[in-house]
PDB file of N, CA and C in Angstrom:
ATOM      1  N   UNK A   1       1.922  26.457  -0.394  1.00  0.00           N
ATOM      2  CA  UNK A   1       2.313  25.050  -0.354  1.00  0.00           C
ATOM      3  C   UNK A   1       1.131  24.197  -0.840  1.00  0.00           C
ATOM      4  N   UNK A   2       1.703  23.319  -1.592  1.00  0.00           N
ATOM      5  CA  UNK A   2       0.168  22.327  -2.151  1.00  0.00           C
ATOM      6  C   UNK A   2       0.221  21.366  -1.312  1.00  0.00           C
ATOM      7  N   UNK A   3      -1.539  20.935  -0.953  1.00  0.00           N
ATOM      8  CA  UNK A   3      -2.143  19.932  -0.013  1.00  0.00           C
ATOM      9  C   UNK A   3      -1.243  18.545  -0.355  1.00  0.00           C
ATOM     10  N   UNK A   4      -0.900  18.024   0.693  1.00  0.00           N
ATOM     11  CA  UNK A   4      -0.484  16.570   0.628  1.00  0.00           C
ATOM     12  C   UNK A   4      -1.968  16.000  -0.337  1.00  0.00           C
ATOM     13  N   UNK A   5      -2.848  16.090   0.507  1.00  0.00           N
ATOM     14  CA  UNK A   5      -3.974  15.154  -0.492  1.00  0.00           C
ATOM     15  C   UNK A   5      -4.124  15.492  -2.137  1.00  0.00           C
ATOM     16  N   UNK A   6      -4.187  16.964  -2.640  1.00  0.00           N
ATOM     17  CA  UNK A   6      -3.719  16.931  -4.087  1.00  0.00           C
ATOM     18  C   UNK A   6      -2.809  16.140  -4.989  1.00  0.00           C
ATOM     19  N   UNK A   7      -1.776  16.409  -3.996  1.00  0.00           N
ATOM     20  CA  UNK A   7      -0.541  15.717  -4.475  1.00  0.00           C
ATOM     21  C   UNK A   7      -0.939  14.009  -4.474  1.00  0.00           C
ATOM     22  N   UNK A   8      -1.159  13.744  -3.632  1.00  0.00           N
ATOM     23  CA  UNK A   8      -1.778  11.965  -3.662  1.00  0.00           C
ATOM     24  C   UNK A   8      -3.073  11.867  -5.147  1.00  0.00           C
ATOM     25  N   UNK A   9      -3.511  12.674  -4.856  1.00  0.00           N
ATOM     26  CA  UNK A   9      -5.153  12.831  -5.628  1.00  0.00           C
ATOM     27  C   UNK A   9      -4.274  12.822  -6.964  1.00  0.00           C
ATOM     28  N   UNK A  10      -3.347  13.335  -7.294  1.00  0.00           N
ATOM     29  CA  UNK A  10      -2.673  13.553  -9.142  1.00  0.00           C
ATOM     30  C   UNK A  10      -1.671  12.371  -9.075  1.00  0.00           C
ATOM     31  N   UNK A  11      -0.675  11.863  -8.352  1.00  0.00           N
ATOM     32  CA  UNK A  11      -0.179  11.056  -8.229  1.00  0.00           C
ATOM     33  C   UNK A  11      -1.158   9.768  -8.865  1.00  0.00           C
ATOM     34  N   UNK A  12      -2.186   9.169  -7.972  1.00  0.00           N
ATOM     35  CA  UNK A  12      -3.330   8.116  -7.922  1.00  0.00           C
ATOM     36  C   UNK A  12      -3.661   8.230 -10.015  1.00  0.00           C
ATOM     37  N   UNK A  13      -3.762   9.303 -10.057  1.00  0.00           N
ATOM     38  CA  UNK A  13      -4.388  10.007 -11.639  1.00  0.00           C
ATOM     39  C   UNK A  13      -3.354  10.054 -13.120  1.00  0.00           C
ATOM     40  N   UNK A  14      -2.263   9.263 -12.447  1.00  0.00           N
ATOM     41  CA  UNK A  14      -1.317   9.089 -13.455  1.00  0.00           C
ATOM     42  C   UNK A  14      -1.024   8.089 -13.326  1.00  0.00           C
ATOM     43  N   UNK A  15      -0.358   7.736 -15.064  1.00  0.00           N
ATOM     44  CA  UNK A  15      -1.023   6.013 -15.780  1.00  0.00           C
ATOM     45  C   UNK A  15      -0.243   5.253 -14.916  1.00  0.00           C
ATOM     46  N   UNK A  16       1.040   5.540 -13.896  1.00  0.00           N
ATOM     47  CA  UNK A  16       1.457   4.605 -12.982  1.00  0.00           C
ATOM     48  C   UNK A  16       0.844   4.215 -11.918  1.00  0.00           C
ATOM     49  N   UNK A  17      -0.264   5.060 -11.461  1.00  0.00           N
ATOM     50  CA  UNK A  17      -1.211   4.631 -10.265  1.00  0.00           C
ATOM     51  C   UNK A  17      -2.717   4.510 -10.806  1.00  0.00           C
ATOM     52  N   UNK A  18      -2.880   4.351 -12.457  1.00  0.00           N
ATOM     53  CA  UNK A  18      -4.117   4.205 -12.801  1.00  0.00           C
ATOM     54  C   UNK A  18      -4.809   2.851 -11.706  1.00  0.00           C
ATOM     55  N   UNK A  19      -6.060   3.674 -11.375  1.00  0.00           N
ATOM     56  CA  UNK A  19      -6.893   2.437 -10.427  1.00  0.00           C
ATOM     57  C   UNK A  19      -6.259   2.059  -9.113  1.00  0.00           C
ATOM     58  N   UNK A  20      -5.580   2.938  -8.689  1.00  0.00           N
ATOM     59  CA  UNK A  20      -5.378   2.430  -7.196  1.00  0.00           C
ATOM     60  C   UNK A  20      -5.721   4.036  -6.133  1.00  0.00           C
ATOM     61  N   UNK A  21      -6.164   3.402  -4.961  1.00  0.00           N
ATOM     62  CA  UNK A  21      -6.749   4.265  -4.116  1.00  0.00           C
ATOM     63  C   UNK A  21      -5.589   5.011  -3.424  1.00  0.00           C
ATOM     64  N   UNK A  22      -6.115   5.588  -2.531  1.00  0.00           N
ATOM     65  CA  UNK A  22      -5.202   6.993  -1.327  1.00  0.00           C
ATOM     66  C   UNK A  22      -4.938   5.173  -0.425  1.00  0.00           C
ATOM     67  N   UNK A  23      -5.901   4.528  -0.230  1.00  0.00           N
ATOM     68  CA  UNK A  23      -6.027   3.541   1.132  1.00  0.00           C
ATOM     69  C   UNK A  23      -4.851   2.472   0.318  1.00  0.00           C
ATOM     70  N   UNK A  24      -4.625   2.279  -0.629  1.00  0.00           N
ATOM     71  CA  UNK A  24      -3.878   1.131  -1.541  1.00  0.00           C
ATOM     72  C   UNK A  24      -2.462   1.889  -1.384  1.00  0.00           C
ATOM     73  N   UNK A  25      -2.252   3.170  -1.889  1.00  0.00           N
ATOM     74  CA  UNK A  25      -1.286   4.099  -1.915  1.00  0.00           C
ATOM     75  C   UNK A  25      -0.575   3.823  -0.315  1.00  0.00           C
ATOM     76  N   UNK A  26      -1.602   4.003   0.416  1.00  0.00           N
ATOM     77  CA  UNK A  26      -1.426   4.222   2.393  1.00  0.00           C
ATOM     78  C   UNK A  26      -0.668   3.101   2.664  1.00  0.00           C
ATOM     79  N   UNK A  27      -1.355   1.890   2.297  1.00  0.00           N
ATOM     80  CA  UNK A  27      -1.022   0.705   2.826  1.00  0.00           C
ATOM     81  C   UNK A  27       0.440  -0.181   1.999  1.00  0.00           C
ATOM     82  N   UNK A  28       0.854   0.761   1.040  1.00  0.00           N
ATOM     83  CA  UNK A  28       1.951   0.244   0.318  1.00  0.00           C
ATOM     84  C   UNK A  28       3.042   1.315   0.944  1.00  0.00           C
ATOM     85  N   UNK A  29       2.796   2.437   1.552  1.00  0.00           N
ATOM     86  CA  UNK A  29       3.865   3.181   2.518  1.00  0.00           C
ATOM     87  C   UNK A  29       4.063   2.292   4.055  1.00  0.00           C
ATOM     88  N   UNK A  30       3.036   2.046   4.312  1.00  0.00           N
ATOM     89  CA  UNK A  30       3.027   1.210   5.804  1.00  0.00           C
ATOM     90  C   UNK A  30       3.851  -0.026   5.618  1.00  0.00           C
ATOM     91  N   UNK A  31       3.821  -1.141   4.467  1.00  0.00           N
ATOM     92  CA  UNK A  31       4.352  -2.112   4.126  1.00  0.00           C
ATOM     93  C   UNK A  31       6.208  -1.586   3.796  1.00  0.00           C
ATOM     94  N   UNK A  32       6.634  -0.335   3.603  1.00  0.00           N
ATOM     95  CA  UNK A  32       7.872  -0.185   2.943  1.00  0.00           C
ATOM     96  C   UNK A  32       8.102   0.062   3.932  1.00  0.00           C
ATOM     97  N   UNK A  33       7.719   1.491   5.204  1.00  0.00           N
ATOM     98  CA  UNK A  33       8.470   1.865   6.050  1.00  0.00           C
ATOM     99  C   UNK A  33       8.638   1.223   7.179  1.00  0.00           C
ATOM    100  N   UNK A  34       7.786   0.220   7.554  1.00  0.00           N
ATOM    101  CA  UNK A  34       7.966  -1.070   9.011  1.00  0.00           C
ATOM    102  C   UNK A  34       8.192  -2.325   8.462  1.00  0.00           C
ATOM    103  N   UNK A  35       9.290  -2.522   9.150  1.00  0.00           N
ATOM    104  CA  UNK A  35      10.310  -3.791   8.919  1.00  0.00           C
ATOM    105  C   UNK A  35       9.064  -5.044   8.973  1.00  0.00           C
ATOM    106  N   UNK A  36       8.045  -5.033   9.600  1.00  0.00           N
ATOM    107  CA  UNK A  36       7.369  -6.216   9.896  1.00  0.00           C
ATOM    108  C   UNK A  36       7.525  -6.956  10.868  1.00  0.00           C
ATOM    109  N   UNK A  37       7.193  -7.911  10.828  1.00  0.00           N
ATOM    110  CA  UNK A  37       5.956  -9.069  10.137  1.00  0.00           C
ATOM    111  C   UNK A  37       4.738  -8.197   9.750  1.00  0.00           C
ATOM    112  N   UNK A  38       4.179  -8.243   8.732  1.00  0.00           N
ATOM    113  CA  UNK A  38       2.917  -7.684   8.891  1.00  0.00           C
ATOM    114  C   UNK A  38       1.796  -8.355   8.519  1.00  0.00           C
ATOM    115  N   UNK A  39       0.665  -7.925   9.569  1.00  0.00           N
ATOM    116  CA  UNK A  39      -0.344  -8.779   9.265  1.00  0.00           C
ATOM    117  C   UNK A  39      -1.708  -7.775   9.024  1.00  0.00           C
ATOM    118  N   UNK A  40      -2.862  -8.301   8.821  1.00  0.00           N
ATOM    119  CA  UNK A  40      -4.343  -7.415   8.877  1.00  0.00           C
ATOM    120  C   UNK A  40      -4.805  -6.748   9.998  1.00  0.00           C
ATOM    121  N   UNK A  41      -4.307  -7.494  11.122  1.00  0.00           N
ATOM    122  CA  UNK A  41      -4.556  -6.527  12.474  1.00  0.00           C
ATOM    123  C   UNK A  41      -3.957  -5.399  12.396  1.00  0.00           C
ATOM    124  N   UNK A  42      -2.667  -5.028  12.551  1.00  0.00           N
ATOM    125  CA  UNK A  42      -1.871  -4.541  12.647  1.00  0.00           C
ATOM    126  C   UNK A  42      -1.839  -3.594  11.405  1.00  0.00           C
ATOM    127  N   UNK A  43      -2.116  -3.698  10.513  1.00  0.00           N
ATOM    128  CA  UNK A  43      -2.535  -2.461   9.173  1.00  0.00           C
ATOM    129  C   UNK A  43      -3.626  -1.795   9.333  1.00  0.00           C
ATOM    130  N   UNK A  44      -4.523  -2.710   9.821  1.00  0.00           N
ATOM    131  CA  UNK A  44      -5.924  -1.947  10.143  1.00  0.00           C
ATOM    132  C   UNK A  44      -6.030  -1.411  11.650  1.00  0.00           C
ATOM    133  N   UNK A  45      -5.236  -1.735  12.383  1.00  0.00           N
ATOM    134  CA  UNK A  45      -4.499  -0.189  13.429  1.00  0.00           C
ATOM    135  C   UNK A  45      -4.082   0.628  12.998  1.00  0.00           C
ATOM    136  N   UNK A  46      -3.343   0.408  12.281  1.00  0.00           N
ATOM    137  CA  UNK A  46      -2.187   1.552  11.969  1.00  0.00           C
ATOM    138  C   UNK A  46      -2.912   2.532  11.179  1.00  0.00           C
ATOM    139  N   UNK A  47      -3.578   1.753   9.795  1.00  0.00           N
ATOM    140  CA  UNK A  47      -4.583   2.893   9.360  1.00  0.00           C
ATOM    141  C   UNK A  47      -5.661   3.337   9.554  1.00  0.00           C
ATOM    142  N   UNK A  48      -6.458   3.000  10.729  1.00  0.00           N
ATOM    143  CA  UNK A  48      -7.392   3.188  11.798  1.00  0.00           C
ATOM    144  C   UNK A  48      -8.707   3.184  10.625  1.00  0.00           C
ATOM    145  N   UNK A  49      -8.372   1.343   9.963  1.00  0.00           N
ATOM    146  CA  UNK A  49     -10.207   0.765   9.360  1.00  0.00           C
ATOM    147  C   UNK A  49     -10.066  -0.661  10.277  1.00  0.00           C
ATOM    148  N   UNK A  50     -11.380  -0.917   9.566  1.00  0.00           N
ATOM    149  CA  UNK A  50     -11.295  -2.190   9.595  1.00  0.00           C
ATOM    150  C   UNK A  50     -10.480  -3.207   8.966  1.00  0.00           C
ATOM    151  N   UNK A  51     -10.809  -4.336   9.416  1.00  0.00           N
ATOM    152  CA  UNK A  51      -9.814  -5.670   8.586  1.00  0.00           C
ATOM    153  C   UNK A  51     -10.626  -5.672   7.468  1.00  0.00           C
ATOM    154  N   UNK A  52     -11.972  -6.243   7.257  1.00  0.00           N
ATOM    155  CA  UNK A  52     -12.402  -6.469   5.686  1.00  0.00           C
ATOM    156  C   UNK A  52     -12.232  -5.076   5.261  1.00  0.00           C
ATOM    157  N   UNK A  53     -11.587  -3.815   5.366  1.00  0.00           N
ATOM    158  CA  UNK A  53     -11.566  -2.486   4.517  1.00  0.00           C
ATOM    159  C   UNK A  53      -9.896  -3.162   4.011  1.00  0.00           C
ATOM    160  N   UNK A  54      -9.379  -3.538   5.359  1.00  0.00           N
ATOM    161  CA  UNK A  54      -7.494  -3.872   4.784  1.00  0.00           C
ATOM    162  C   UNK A  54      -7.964  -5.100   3.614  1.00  0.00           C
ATOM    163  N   UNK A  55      -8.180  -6.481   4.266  1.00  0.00           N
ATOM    164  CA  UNK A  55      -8.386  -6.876   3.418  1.00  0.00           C
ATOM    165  C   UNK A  55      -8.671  -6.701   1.678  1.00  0.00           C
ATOM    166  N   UNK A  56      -9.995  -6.686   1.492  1.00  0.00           N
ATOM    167  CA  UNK A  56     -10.447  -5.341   0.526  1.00  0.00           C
ATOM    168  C   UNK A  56      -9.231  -5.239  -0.677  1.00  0.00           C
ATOM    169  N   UNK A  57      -8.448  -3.825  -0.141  1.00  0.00           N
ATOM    170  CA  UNK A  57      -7.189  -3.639  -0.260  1.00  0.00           C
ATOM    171  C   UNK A  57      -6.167  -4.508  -0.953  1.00  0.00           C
ATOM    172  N   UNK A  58      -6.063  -5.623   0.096  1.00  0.00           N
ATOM    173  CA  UNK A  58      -5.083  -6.172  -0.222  1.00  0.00           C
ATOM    174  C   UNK A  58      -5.283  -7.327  -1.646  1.00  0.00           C
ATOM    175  N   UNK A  59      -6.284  -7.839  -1.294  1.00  0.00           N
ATOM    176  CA  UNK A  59      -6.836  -8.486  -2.242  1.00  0.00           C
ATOM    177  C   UNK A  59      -6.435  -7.683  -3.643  1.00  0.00           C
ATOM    178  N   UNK A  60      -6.702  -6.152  -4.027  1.00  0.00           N
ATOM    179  CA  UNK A  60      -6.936  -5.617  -5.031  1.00  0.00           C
ATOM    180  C   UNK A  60      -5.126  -5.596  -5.637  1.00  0.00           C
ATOM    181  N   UNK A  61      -4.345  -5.089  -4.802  1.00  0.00           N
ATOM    182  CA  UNK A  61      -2.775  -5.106  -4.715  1.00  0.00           C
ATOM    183  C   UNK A  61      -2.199  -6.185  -4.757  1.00  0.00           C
ATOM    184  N   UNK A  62      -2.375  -7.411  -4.481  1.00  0.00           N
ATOM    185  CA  UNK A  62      -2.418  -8.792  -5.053  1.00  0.00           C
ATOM    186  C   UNK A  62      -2.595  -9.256  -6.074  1.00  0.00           C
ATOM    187  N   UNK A  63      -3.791  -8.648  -6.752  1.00  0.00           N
ATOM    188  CA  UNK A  63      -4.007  -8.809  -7.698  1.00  0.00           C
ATOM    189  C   UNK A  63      -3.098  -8.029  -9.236  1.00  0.00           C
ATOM    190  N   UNK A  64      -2.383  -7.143  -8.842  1.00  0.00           N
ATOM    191  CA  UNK A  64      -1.267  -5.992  -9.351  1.00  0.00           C
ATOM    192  C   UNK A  64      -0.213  -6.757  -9.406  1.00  0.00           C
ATOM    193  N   UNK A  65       0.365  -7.580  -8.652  1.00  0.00           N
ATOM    194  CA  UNK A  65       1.230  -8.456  -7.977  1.00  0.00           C
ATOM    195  C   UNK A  65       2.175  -7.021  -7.139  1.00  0.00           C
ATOM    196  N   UNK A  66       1.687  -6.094  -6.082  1.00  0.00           N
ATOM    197  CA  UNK A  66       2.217  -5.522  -5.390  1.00  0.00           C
ATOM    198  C   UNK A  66       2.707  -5.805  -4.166  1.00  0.00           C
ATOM    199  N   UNK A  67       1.546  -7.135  -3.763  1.00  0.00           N
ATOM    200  CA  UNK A  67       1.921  -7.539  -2.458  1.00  0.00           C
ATOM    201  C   UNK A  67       2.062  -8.891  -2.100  1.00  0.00           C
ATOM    202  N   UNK A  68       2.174  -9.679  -1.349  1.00  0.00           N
ATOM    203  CA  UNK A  68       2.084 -11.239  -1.742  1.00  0.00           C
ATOM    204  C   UNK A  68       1.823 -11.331   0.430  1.00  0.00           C
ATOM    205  N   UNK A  69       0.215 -12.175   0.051  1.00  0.00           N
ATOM    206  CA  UNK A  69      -0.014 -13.004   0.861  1.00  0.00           C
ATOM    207  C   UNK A  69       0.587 -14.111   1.287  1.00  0.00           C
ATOM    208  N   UNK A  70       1.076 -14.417   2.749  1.00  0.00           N
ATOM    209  CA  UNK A  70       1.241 -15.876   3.055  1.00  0.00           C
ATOM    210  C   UNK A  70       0.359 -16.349   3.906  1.00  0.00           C
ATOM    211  N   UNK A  71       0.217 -17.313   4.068  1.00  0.00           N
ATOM    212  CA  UNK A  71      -0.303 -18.307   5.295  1.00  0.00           C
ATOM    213  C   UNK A  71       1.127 -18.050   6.303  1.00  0.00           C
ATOM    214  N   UNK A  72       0.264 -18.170   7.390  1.00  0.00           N
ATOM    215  CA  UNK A  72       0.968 -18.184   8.732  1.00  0.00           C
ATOM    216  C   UNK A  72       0.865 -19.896   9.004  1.00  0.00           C
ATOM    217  N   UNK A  73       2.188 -20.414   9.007  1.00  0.00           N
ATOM    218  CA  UNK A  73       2.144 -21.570   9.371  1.00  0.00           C
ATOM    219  C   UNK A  73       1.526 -22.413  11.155  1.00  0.00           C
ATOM    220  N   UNK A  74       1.622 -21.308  11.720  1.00  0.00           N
ATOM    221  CA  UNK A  74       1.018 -21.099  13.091  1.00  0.00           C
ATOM    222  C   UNK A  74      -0.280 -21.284  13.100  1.00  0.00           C
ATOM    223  N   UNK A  75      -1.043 -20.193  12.344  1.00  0.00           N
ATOM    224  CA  UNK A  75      -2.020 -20.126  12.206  1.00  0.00           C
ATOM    225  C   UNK A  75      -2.761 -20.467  11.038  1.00  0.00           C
ATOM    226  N   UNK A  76      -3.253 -21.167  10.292  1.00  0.00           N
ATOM    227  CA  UNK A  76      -3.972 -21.002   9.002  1.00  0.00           C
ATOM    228  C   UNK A  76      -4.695 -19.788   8.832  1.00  0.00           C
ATOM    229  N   UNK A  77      -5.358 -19.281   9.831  1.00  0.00           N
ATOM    230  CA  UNK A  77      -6.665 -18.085   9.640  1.00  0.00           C
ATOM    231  C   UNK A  77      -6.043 -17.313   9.209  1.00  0.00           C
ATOM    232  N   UNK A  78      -4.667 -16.835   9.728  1.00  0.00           N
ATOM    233  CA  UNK A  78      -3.557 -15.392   9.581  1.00  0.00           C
ATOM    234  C   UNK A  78      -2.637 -15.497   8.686  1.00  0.00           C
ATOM    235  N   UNK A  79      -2.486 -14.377   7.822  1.00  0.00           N
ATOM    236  CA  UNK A  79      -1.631 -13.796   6.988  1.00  0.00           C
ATOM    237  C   UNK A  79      -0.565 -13.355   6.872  1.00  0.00           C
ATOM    238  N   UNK A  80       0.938 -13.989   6.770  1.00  0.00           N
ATOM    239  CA  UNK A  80       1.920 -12.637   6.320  1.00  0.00           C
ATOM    240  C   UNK A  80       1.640 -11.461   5.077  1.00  0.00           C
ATOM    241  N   UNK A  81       1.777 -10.506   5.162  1.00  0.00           N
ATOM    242  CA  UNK A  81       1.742  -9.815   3.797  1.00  0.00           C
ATOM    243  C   UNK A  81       2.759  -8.898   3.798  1.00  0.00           C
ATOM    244  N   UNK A  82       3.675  -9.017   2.602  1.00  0.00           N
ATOM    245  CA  UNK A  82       4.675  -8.285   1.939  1.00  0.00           C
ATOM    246  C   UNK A  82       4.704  -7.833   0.643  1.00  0.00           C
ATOM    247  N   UNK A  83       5.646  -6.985   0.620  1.00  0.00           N
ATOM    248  CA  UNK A  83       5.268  -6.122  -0.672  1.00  0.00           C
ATOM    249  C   UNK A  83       6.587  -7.178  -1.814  1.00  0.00           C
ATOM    250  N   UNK A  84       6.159  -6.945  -2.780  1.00  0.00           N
ATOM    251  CA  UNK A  84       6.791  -7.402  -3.707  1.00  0.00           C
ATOM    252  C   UNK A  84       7.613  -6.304  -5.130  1.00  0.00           C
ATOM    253  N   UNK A  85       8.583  -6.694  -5.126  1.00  0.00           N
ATOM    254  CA  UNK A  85       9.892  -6.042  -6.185  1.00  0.00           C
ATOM    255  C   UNK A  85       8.622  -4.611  -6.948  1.00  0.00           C
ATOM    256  N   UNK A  86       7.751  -5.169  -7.728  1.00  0.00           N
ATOM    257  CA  UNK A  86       6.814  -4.346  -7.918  1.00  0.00           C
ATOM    258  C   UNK A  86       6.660  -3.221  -6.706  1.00  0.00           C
ATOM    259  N   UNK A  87       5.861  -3.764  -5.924  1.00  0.00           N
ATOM    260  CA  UNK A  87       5.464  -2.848  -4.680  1.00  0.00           C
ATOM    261  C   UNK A  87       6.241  -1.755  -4.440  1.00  0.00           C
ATOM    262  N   UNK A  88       7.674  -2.236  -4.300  1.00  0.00           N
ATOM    263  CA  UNK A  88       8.649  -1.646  -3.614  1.00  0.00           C
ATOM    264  C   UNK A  88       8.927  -0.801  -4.796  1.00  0.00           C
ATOM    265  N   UNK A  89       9.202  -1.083  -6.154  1.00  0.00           N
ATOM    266  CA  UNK A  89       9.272  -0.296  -6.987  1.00  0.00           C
ATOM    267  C   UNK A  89       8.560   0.939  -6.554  1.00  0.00           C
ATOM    268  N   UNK A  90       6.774   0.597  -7.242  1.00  0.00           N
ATOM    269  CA  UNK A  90       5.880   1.597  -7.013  1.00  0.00           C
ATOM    270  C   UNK A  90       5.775   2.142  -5.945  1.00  0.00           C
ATOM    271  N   UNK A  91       5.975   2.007  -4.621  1.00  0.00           N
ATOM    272  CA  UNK A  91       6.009   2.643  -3.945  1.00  0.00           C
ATOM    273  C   UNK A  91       7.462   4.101  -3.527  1.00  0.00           C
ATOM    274  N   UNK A  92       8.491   2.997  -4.421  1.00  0.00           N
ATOM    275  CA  UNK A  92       9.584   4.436  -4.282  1.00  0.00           C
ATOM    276  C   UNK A  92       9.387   5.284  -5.155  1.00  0.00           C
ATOM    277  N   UNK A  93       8.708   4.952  -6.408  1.00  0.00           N
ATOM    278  CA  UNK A  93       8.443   5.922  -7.501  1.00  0.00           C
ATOM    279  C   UNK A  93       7.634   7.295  -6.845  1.00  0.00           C
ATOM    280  N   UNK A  94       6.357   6.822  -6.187  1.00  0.00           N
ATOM    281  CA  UNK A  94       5.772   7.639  -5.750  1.00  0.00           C
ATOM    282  C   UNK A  94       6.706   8.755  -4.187  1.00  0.00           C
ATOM    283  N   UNK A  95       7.153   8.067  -3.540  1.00  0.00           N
ATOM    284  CA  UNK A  95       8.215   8.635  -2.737  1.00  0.00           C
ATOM    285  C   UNK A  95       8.841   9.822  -3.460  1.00  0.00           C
ATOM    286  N   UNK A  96       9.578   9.206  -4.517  1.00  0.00           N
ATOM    287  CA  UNK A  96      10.026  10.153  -5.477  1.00  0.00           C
ATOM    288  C   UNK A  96       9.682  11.309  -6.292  1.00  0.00           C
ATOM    289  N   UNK A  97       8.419  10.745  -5.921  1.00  0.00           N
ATOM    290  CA  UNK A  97       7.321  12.387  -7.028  1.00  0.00           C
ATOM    291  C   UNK A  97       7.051  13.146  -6.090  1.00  0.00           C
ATOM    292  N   UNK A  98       6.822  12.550  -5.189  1.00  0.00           N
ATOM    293  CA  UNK A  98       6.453  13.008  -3.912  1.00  0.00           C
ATOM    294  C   UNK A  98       7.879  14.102  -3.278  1.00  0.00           C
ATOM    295  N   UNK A  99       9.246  14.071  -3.383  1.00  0.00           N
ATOM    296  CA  UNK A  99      10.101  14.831  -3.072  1.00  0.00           C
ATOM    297  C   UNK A  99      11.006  15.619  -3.917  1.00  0.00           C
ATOM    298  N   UNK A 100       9.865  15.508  -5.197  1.00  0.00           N
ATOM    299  CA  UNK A 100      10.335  16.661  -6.085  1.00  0.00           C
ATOM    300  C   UNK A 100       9.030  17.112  -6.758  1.00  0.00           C
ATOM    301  N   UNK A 101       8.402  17.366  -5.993  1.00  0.00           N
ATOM    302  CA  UNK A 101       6.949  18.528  -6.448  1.00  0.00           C
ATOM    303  C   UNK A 101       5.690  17.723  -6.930  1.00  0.00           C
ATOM    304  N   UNK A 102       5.893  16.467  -7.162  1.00  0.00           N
ATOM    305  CA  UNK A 102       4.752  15.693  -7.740  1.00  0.00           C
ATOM    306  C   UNK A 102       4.669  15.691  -9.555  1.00  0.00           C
ATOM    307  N   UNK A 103       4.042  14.683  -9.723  1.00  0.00           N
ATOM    308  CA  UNK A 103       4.009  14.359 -11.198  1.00  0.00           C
ATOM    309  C   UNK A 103       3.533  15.525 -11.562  1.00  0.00           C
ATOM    310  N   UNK A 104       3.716  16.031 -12.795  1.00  0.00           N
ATOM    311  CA  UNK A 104       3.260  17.176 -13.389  1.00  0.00           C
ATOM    312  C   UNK A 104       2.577  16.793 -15.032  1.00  0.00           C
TER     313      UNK A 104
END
């Protein structure tokens, strides 16, 4: 059986995930499979870093247009973050390589 992490590691290495990390990859599965609200606390539990590591992150996937920051009207300091048509794309693509042997 081949390593989940290979499979991520060649996935990441093809021109659809050129430049994005295992932690970018991570955090665009966490965003598809929980309904939400989601915020930086709560990602950086789940993927057991810090907030400036989520942050980081998110910033970079933002910049892709994978994810889209909001302001919390509650709060100014706090963030909604959701994935966007993109996101959701790329993230089922990879789902998909992922349950038929991986990109080859």
């Amino acid at each position: 059986m081949v390593d989940l992490a290979t499979e991520c590691r060649r996935f990441v290495q093809s021109p659809a995930y050129a430049e994005m990390t295992l932690r970018q990859l991570a955090l665009l599965s966490v965003l598809a499979d929980d309904p939400g609200p989601h915020h930086v606390r709560h990602l950086a539990r789940t993927l057991h870093v810090s907030k400036p590591v989520i942050t980081r992150a998110l910033i970079r996937l933002e910049q892709r247009d994978l994810v889209l920051r909001a302001i919390n009207p509650r709060d100014r300091r706090d963030r909604f973050i959701a994935l966007t048509d993109a996101g959701r794309a790329l993230r089922s693509s990879f789902s998909s390589q992922a349950s038929h042997g991986g990109a080859r």
